[in-house]
Protein backbone atom coordinates (compact mmCIF):
# COMPACT_ATOMS: atom_id res chain seq x y z
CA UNK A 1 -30.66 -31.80 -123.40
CA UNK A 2 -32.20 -33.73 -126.30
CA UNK A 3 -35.00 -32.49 -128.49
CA UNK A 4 -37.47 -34.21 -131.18
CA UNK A 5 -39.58 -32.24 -133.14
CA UNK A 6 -42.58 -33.27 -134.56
CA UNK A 7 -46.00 -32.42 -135.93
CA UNK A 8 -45.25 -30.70 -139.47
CA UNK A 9 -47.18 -31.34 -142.45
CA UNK A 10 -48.80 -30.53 -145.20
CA UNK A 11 -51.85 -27.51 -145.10
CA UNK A 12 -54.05 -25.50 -147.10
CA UNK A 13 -53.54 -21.55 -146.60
CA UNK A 14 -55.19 -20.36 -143.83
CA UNK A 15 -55.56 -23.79 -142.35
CA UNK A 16 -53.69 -25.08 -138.51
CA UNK A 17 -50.94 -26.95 -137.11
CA UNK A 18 -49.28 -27.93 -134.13
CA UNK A 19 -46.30 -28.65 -132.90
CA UNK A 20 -44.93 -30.48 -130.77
CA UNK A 21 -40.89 -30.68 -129.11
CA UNK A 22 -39.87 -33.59 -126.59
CA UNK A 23 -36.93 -32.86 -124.12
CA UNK A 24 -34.84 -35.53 -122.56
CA UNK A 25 -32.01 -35.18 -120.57
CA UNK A 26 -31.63 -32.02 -118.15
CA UNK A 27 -33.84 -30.27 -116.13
CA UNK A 28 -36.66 -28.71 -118.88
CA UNK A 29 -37.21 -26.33 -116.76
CA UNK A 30 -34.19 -24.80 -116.87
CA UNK A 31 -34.29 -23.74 -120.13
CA UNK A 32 -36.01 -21.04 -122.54
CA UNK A 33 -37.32 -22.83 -125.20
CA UNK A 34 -38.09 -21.60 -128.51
CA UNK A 35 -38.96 -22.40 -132.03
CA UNK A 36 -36.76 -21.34 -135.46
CA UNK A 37 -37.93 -21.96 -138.77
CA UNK A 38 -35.58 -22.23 -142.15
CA UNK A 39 -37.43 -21.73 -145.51
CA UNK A 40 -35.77 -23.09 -148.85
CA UNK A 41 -33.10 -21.22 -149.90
CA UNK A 42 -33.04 -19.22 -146.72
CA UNK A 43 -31.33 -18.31 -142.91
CA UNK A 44 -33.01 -19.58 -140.15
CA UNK A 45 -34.52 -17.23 -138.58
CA UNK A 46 -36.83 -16.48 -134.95
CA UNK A 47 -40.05 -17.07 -134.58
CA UNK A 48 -40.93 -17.07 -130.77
CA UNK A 49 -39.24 -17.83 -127.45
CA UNK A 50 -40.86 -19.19 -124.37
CA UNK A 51 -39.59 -17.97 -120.38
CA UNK A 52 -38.90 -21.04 -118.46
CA UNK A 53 -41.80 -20.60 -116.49
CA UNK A 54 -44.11 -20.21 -119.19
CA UNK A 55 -45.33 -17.11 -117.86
CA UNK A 56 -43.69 -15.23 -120.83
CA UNK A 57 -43.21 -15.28 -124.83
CA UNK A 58 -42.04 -13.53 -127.68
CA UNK A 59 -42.90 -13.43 -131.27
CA UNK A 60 -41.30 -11.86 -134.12
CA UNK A 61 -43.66 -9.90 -135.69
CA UNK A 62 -44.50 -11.85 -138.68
CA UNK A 63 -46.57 -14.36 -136.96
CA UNK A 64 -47.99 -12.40 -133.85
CA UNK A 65 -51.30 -13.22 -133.88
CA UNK A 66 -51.21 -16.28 -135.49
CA UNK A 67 -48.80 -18.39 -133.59
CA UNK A 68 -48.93 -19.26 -130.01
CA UNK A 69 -46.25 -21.11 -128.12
CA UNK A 70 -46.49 -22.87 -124.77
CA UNK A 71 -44.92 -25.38 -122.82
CA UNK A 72 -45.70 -28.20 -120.06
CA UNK A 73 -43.07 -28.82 -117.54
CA UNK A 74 -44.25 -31.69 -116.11
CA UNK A 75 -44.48 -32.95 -119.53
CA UNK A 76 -41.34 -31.84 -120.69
CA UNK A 77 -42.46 -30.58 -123.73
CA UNK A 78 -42.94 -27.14 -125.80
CA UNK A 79 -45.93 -26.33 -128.14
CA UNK A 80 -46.60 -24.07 -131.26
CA UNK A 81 -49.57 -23.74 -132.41
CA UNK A 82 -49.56 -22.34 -135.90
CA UNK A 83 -52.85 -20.75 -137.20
CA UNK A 84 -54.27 -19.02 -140.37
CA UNK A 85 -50.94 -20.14 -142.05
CA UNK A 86 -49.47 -18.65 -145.28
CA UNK A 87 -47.64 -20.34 -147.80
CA UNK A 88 -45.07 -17.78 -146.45
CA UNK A 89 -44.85 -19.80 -143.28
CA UNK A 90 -43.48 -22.96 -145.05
CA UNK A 91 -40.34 -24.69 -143.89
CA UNK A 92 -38.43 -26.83 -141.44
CA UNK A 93 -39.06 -25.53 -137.79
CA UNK A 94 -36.88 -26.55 -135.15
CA UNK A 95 -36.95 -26.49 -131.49
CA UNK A 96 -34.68 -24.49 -129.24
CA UNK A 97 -33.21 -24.80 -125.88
CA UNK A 98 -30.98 -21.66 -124.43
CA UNK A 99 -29.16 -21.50 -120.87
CA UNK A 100 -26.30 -19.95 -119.65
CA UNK A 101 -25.37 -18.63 -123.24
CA UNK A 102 -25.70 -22.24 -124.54
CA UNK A 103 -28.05 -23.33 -127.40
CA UNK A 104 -29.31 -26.93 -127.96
CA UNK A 105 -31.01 -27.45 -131.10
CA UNK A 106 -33.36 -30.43 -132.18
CA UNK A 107 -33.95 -32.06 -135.52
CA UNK A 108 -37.14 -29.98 -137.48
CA UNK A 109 -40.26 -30.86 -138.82
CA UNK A 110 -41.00 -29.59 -141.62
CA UNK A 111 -44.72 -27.42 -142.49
CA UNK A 112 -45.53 -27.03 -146.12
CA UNK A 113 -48.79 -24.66 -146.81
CA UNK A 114 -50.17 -24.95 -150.03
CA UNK A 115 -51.76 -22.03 -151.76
């Protein structure tokens, strides 16, 4: 499976975003899809994952409350939807496919929020 993220920026503190991540290739719905984010200097690290149905998500705690993924599978594609951002929240975010122990990994888009 392919992915293309896109939708980063540049935002004020406290302001919105969203993103968006394009499949191609397999069956989307196949997979658990989630987003990863990499600040400068920094691991990449989890932000939320998405069930292949849709019907369920996790969030690491940092941005619970704030950031809400979802996905279409008709359209093939996953959604986060970043809100009351911090400048804490800045850096590249990638997309994230998982099956069968396999991870698929798309370029990122990269969020800056500006104090």
């Amino acid at each position: 499976v392919q992915l293309q993220a896109s939708g980063g920026g540049l935002v004020q503190a406290g302001g919105s975003l969203r993103l968006s991540c394009a499949a191609s290739g397999r069956t989307f719905s196949n997979y658990a899809m989630g987003w990863f984010r990499q600040a400068p200097g920094k691991e990449r690290e989890f932000v939320g994952t998405i069930s292949r149905s849709g019907g369920s998500t996790q969030y690491t705690d940092s941005v619970k409350g704030r950031f809400t993924i979802s996905r279409s599978n008709i359209a093939r594609r996953v959604y986060l939807q970043l809100n009351s951002l911090k400048p804490e929240d800045t850096g590249v975010y990638y997309c994230n496919a998982a099956r069968g122990g396999l991870d698929y990994w798309g370029q990122g888009t990269l969020v800056t929020v500006s104090s």
